[in-house]
C-alpha atoms as a PDB file:
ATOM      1  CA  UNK A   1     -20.303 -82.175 126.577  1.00  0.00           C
ATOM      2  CA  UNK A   2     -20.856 -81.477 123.005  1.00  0.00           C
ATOM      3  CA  UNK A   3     -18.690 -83.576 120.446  1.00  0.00           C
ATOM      4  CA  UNK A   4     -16.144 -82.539 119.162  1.00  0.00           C
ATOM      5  CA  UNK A   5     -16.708 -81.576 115.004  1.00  0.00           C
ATOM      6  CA  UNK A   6     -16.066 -83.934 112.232  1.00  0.00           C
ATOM      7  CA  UNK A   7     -13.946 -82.875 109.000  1.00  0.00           C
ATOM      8  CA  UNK A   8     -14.238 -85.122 106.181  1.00  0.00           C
ATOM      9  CA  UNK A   9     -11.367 -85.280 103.615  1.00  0.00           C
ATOM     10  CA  UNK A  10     -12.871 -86.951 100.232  1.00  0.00           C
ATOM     11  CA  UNK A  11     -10.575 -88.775  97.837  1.00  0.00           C
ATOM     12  CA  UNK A  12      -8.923 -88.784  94.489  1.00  0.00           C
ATOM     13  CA  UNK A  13     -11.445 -87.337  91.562  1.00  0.00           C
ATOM     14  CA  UNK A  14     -14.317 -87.260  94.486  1.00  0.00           C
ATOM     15  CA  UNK A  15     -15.624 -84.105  95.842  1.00  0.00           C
ATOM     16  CA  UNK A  16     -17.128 -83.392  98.946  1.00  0.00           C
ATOM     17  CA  UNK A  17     -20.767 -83.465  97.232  1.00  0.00           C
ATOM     18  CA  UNK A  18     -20.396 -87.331  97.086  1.00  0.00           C
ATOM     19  CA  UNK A  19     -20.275 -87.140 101.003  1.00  0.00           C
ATOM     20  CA  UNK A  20     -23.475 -84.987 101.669  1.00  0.00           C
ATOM     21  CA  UNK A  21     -25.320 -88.449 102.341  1.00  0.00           C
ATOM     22  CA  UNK A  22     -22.829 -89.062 105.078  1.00  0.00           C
ATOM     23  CA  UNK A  23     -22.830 -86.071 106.581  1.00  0.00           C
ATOM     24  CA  UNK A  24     -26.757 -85.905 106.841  1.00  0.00           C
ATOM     25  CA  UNK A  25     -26.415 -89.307 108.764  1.00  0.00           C
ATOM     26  CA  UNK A  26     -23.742 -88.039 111.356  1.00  0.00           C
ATOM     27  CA  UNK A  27     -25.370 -84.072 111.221  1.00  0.00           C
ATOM     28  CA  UNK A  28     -27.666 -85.418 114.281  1.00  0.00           C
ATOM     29  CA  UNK A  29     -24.487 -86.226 116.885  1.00  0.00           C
ATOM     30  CA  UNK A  30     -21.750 -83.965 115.251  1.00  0.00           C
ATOM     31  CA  UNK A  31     -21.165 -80.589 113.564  1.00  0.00           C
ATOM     32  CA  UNK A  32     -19.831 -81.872 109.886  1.00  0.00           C
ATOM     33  CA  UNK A  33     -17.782 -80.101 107.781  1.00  0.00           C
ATOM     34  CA  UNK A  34     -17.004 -81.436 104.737  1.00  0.00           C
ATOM     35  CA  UNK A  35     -13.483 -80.366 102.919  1.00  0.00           C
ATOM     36  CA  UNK A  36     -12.485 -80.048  99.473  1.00  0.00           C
ATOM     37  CA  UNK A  37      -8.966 -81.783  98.648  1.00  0.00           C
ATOM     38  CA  UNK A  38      -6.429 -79.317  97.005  1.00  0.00           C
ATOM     39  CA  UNK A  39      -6.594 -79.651  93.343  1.00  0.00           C
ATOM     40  CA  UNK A  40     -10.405 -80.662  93.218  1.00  0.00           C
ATOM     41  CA  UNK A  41     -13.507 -79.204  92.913  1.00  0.00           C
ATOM     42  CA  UNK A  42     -14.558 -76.157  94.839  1.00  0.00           C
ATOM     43  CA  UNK A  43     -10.200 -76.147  96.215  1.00  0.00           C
ATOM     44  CA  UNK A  44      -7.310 -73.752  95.380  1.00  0.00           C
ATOM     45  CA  UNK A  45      -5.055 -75.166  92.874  1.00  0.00           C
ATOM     46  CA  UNK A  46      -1.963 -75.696  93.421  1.00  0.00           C
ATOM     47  CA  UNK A  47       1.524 -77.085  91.764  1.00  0.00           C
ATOM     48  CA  UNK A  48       2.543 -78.987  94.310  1.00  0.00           C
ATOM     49  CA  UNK A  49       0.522 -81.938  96.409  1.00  0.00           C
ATOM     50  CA  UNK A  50       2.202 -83.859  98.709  1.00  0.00           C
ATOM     51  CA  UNK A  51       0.498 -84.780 102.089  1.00  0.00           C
ATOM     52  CA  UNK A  52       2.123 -82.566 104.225  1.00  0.00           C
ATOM     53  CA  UNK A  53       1.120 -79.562 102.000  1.00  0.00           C
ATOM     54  CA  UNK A  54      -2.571 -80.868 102.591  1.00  0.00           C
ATOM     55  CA  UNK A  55      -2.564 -81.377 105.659  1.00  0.00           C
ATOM     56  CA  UNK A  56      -1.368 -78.090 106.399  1.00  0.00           C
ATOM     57  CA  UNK A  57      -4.495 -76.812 104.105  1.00  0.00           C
ATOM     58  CA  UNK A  58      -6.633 -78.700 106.754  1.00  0.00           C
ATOM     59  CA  UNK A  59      -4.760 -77.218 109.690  1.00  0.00           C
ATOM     60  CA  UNK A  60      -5.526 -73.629 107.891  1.00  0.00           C
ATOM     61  CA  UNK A  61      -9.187 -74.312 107.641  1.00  0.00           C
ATOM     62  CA  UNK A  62      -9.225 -75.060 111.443  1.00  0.00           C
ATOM     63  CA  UNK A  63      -7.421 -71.990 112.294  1.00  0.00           C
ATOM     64  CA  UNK A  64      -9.495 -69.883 109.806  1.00  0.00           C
ATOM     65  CA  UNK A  65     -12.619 -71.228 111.671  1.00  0.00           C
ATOM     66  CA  UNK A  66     -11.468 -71.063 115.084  1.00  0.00           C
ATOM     67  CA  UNK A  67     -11.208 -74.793 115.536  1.00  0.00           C
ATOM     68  CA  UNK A  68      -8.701 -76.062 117.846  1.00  0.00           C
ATOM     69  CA  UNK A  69      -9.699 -79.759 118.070  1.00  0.00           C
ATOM     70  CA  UNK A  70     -11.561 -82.147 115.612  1.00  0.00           C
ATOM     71  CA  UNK A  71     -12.105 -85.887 114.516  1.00  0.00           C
ATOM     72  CA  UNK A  72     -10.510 -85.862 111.508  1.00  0.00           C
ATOM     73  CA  UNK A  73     -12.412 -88.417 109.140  1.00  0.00           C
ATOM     74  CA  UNK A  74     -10.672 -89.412 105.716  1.00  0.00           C
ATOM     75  CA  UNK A  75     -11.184 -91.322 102.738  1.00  0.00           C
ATOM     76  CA  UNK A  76      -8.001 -92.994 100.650  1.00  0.00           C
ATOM     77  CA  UNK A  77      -6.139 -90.033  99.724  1.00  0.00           C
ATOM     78  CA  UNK A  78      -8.252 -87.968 102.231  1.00  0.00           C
ATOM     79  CA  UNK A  79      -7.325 -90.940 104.459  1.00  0.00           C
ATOM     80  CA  UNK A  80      -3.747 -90.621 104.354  1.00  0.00           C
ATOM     81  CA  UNK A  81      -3.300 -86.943 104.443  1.00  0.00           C
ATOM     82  CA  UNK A  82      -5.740 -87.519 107.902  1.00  0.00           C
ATOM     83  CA  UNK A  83      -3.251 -89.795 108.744  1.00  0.00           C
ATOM     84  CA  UNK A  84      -0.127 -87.553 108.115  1.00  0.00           C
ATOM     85  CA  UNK A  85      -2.129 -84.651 110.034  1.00  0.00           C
ATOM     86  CA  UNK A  86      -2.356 -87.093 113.270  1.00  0.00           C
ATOM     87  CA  UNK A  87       1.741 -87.188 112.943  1.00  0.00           C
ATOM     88  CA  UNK A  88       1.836 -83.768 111.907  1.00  0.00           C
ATOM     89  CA  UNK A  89      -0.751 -82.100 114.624  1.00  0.00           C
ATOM     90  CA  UNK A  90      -1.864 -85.093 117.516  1.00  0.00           C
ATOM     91  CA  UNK A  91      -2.670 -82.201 119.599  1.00  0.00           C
ATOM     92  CA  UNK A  92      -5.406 -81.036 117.348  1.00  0.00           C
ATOM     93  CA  UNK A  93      -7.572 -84.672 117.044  1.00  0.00           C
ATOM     94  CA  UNK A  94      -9.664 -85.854 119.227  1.00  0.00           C
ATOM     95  CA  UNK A  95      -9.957 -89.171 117.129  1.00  0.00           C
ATOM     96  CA  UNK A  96      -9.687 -90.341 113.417  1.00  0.00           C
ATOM     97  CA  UNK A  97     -11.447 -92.383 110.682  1.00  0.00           C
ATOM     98  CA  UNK A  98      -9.541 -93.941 108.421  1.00  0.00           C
ATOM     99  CA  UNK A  99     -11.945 -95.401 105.258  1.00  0.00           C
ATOM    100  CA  UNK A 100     -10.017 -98.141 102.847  1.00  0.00           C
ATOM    101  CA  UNK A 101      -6.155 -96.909 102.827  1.00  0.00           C
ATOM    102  CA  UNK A 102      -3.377 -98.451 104.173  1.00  0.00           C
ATOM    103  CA  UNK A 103      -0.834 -96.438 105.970  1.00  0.00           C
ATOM    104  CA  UNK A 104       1.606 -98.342 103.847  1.00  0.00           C
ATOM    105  CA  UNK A 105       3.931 -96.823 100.978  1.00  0.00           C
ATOM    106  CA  UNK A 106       2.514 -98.285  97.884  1.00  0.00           C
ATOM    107  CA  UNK A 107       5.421-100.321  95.619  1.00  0.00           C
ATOM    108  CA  UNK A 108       7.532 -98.219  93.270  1.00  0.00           C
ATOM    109  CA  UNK A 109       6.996-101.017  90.746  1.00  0.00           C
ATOM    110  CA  UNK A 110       3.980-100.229  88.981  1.00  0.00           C
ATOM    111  CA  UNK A 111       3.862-103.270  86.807  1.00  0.00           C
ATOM    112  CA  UNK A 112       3.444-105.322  89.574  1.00  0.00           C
ATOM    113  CA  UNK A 113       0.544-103.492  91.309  1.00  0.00           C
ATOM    114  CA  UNK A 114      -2.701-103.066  90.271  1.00  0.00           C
ATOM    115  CA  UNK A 115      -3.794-100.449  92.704  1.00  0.00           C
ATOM    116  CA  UNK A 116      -1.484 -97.628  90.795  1.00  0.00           C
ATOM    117  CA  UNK A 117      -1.836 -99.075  87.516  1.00  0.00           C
ATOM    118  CA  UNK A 118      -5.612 -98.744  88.065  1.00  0.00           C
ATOM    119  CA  UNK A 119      -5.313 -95.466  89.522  1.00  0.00           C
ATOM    120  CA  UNK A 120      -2.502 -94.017  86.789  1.00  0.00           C
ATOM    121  CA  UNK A 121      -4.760 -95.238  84.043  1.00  0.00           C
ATOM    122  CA  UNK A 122      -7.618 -92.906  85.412  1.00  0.00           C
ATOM    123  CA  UNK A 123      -5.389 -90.080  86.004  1.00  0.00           C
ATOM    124  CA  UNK A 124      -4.250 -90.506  82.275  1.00  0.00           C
ATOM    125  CA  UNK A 125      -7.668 -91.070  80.625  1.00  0.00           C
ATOM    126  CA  UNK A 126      -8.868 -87.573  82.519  1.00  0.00           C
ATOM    127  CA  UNK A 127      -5.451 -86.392  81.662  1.00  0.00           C
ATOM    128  CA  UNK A 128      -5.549 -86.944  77.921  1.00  0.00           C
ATOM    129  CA  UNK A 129      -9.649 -86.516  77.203  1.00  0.00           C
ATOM    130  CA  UNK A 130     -10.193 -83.308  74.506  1.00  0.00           C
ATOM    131  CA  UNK A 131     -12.876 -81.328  76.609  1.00  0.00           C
ATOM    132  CA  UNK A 132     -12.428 -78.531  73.946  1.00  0.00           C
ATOM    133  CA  UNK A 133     -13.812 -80.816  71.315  1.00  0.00           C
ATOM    134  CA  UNK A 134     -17.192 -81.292  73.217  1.00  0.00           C
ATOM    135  CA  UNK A 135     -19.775 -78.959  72.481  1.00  0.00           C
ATOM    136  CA  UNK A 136     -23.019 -80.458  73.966  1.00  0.00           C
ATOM    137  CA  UNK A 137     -23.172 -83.664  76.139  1.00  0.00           C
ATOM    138  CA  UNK A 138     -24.129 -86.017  73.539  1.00  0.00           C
ATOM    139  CA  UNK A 139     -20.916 -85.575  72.651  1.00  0.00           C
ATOM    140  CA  UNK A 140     -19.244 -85.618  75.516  1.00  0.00           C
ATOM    141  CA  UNK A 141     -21.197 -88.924  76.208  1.00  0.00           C
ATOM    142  CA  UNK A 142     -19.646 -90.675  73.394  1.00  0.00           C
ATOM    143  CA  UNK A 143     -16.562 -89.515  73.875  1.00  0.00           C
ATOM    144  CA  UNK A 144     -16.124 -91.012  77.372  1.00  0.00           C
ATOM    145  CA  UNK A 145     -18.211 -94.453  76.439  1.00  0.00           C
ATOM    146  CA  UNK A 146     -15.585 -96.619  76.061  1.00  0.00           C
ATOM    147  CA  UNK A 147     -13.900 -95.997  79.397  1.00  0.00           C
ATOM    148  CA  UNK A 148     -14.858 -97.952  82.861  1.00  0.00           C
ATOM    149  CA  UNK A 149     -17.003 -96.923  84.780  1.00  0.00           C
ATOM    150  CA  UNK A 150     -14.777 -95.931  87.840  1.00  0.00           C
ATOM    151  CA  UNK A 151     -13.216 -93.493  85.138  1.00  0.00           C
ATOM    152  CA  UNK A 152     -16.349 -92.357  83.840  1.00  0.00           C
ATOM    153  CA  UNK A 153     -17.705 -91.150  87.546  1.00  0.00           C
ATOM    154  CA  UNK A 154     -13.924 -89.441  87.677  1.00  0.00           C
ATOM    155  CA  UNK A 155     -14.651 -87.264  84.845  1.00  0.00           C
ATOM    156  CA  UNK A 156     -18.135 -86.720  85.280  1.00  0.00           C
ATOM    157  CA  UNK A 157     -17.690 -85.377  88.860  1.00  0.00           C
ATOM    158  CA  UNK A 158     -15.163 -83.045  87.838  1.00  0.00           C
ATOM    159  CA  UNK A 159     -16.379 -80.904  85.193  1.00  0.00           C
ATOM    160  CA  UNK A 160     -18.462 -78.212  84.459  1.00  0.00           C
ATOM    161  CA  UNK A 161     -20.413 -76.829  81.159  1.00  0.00           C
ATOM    162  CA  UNK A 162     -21.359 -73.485  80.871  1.00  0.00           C
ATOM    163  CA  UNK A 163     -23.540 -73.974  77.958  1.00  0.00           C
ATOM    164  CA  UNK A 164     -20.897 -73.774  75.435  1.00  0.00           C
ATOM    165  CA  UNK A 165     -18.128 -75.561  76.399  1.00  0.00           C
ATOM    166  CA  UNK A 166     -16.565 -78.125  78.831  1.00  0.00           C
ATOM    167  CA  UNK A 167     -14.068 -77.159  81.502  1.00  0.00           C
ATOM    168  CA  UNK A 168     -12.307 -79.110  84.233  1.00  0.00           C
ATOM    169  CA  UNK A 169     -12.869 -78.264  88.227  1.00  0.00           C
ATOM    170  CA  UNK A 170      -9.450 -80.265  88.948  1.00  0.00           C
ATOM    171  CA  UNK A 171      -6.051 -79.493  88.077  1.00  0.00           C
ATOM    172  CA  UNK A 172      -5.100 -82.877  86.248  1.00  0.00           C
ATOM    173  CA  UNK A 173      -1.787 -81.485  85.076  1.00  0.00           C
ATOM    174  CA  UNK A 174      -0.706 -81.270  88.931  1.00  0.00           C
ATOM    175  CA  UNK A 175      -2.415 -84.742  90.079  1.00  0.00           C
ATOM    176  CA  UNK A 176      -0.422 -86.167  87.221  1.00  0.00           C
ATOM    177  CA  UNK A 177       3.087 -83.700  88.216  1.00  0.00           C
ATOM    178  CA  UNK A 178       2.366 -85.222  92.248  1.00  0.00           C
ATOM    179  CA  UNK A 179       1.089 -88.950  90.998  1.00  0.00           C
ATOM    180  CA  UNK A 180       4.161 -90.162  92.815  1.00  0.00           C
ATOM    181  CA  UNK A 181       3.925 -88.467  95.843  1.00  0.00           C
ATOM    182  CA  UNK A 182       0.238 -89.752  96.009  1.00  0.00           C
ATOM    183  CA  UNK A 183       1.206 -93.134  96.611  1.00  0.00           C
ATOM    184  CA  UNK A 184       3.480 -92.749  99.523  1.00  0.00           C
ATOM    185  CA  UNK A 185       3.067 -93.680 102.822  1.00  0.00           C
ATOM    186  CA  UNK A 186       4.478 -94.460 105.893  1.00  0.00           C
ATOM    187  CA  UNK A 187       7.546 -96.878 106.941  1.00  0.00           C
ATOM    188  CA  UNK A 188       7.470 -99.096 109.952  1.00  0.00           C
ATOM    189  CA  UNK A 189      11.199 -98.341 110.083  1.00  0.00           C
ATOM    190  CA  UNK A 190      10.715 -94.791 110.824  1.00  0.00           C
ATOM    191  CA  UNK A 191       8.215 -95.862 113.261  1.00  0.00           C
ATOM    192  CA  UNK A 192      10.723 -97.271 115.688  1.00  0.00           C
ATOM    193  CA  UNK A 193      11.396 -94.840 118.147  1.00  0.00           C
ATOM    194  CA  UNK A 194       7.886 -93.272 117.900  1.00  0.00           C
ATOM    195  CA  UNK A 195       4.300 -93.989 117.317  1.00  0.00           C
ATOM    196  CA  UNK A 196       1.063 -92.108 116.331  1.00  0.00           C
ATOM    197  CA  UNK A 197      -1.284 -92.414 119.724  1.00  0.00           C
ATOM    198  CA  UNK A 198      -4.270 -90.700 118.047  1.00  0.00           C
ATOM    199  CA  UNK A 199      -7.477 -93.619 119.012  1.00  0.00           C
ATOM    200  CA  UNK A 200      -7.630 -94.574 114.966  1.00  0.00           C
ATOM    201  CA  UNK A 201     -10.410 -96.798 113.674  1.00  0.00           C
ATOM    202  CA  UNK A 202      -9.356 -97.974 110.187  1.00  0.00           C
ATOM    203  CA  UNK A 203     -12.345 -99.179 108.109  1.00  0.00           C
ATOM    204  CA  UNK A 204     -11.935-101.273 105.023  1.00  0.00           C
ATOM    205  CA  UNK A 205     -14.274-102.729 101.904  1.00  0.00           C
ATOM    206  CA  UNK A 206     -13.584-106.088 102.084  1.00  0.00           C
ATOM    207  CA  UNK A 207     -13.855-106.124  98.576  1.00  0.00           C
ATOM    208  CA  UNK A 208     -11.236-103.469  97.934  1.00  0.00           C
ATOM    209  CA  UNK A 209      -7.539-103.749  97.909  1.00  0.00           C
ATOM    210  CA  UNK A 210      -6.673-100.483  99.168  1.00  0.00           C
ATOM    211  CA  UNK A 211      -6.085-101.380 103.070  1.00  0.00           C
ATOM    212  CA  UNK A 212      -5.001-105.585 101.981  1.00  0.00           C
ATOM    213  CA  UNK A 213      -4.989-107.880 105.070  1.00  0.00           C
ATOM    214  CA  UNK A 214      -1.220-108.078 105.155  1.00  0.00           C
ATOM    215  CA  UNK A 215      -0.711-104.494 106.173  1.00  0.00           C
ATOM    216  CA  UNK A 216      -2.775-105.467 109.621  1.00  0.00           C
ATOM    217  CA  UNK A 217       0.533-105.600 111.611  1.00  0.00           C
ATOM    218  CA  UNK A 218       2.029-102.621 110.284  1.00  0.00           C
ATOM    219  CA  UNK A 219      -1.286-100.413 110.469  1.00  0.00           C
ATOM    220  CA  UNK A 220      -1.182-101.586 114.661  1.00  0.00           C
ATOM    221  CA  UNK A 221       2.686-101.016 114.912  1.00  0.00           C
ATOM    222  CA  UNK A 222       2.611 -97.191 113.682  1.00  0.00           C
ATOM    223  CA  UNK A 223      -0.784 -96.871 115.431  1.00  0.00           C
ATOM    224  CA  UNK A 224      -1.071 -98.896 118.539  1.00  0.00           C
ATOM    225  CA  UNK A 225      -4.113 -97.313 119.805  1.00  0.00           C
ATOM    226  CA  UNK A 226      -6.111 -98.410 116.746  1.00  0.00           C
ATOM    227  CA  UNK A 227      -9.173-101.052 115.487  1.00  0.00           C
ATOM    228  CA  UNK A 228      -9.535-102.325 112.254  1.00  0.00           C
ATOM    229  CA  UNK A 229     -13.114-102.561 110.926  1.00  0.00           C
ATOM    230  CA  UNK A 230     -14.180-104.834 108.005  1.00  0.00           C
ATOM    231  CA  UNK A 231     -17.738-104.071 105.998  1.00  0.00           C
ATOM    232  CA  UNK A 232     -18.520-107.101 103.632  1.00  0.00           C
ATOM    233  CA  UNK A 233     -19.547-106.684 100.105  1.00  0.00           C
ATOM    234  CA  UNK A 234     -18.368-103.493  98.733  1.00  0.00           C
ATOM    235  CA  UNK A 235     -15.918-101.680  97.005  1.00  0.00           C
ATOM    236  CA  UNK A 236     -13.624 -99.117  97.602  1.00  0.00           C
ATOM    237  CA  UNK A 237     -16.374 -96.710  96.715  1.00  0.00           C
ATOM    238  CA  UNK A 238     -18.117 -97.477 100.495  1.00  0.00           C
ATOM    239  CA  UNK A 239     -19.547 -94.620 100.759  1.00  0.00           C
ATOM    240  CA  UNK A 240     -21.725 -95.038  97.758  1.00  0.00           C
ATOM    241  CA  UNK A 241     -22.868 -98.580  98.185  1.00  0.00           C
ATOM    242  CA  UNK A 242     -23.133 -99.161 102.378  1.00  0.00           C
ATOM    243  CA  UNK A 243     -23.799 -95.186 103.579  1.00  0.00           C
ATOM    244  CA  UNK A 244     -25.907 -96.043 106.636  1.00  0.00           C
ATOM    245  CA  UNK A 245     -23.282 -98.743 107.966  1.00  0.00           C
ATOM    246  CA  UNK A 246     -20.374 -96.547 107.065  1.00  0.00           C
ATOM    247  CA  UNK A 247     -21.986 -93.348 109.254  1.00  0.00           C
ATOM    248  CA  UNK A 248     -23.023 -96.009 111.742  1.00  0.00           C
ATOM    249  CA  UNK A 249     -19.556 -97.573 112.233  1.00  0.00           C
ATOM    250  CA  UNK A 250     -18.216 -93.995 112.254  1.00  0.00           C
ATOM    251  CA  UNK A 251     -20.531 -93.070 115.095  1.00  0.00           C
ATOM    252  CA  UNK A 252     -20.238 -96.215 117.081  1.00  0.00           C
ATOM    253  CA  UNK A 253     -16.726 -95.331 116.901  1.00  0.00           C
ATOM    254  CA  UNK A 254     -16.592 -91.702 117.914  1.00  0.00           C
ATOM    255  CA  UNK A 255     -19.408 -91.659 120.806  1.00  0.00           C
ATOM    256  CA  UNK A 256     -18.552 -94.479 123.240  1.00  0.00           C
END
C-alpha cells in the first residue's frame, strides 16, 4: 500500500523553501507537499489568523487536491495549527509530526516569558524596519546589522527586491493584529471529557524551549496515543542544523 502523503506546515517568518531539504529526504517513501502558512510568502493574506482559520486553509488545500487523508507534519506555529487540525478533522490524518511546540497555551504575562518576548521583539523589529528607505542591498545590509541573527533570517526570508525597491512577502501588520492568538494553545481542562487519538510523535530540540520538559504530562493527557522524541544539540531551528535526523525520525515514525 502506498503511504499516505505528507503536508508540511512551516513556521513563523519561515517559508516552505527552508523545508525543500526535508522534503528531498522523505520524497523517496512519501508524496510531500509542502504548504505556505497564511500571511507568508507565496500565501493569501489575510486579517485574521487564528488556528482554526488555518487549519481550515489546510483542509481547503486537501479538498482542492482531492486529498482525503494525510500525515500532517508541522513546525511551531505550523505545529500547532497541525495540532488544532487533528481536533478539528481526526478523520482526515493518518498520523502527525509535531517539531518543537508544546500543545500548551503560552503565559499571558509576557514579562515573565522569554519565548514571546523573543518572538514579539522579532515581530516588532520586521514590524517597524523602513523597507522604503532601502534602495540597493548595501543598504538594506546596514540597516538590519544590528539585529540578531534569528531576526535577521526573519527579514531576509521574507522580502523581495525588484531592482528598485524592497517589498515584504508577509503581512506583518496582521501577524502583529493576531500576535495574541499565536500563542494560544490548548487546556488540559477542556481535555477532560475528550482526547485527540491521532498516533502523534512530538519532536523537540533539546536546546530549545518551545516544547519545555514540564509540559510532558500534559502533551500525553490531551494526546494519549503519542511519543515524545528528543534530538540533542540544536535549536529550535532543527530543521536547519540536524536535517537528516529530523527526516529520519519523521520516517521511522510514519513507516513502522
Amino acid at each position: 500500500m502506498k503511504p499516505y502523503p505528507i503536508f508540511i506546515l512551516h513556521g513563523l517568518f519561515d517559508c516552505t523553501l527552508s523545508w525543500n531539504p526535508i522534503a528531498d529526504l522523505l520524497s523517496s517513501s512519501f508524496s510531500v507537499h509542502l504548504l505556505p502558512l497564511r500571511n507568508h510568502r507565496d500565501a493569501k493574506h489575510c486579517p485574521t489568523m487564528s488556528f482554526d482559520e488555518m487549519a481550515d486553509d489546510v483542509k481547503a488545500y486537501a479538498d482542492e487536491h482531492n486529498i482525503e487523508k494525510f500525515i500532517f507534519v508541522g513546525h511551531s506555529l505550523g505545529g500547532k495549527t497541525a495540532m488544532q487540525f487533528a481536533l478539528k478533522y481526526p478523520q482526515m490524518l493518518e498520523k502527525v509530526v509535531v517539531i518543537d511546540i508544546s500543545p500548551c497555551r503560552m503565559s499571558s504575562l509576557i514579562e515573565h516569558n522569554s519565548i514571546i518576548t523573543n518572538l514579539l521583539n522579532q515581530v516588532m523589529a520586521v514590524k517597524n524596519l523602513p523597507l522604503t528607505d532601502f534602495h540597493s542591498f548595501a543598504e538594506f545590509a546596514n540597516g538590519i546589522s544590528s539585529f540578531d541573527d534569528d531576526t535577521k533570517r526573519a527579514i531576509i526570508g521574507n522580502i523581495r527586491y525588484d531592482g528598485k525597491a524592497f517589498s515584504w512577502q508577509i503581512d506583518i501588520d496582521a501577524v502583529f493584529n493576531n500576535f495574541d492568538k499565536l500563542t494560544d494553545g490548548f487546556d488540559a481542562d477542556d481535555f477532560i471529557d475528550k482526547k485527540i487519538e491521532v498516533p502523534t510523535l512530538f519532536i523537540r530540540a533539546l536546546d530549545s524551549e518551545f516544547l519545555p520538559s514540564s509540559d510532558y504530562k500534559t502533551t500525553k493527557y490531551i494526546f494519549p496515543n503519542s511519543e515524545i522524541v528528543e534530538i540533542p544539540d540544536c535549536t529550535h531551528r532543527i530543521h536547519f542544523e540536524k536535517p537528516k535526523l529530523l527526516a529520519d525520525e519523521i520516517s521511522k515514525y510514519l513507516l513502522r
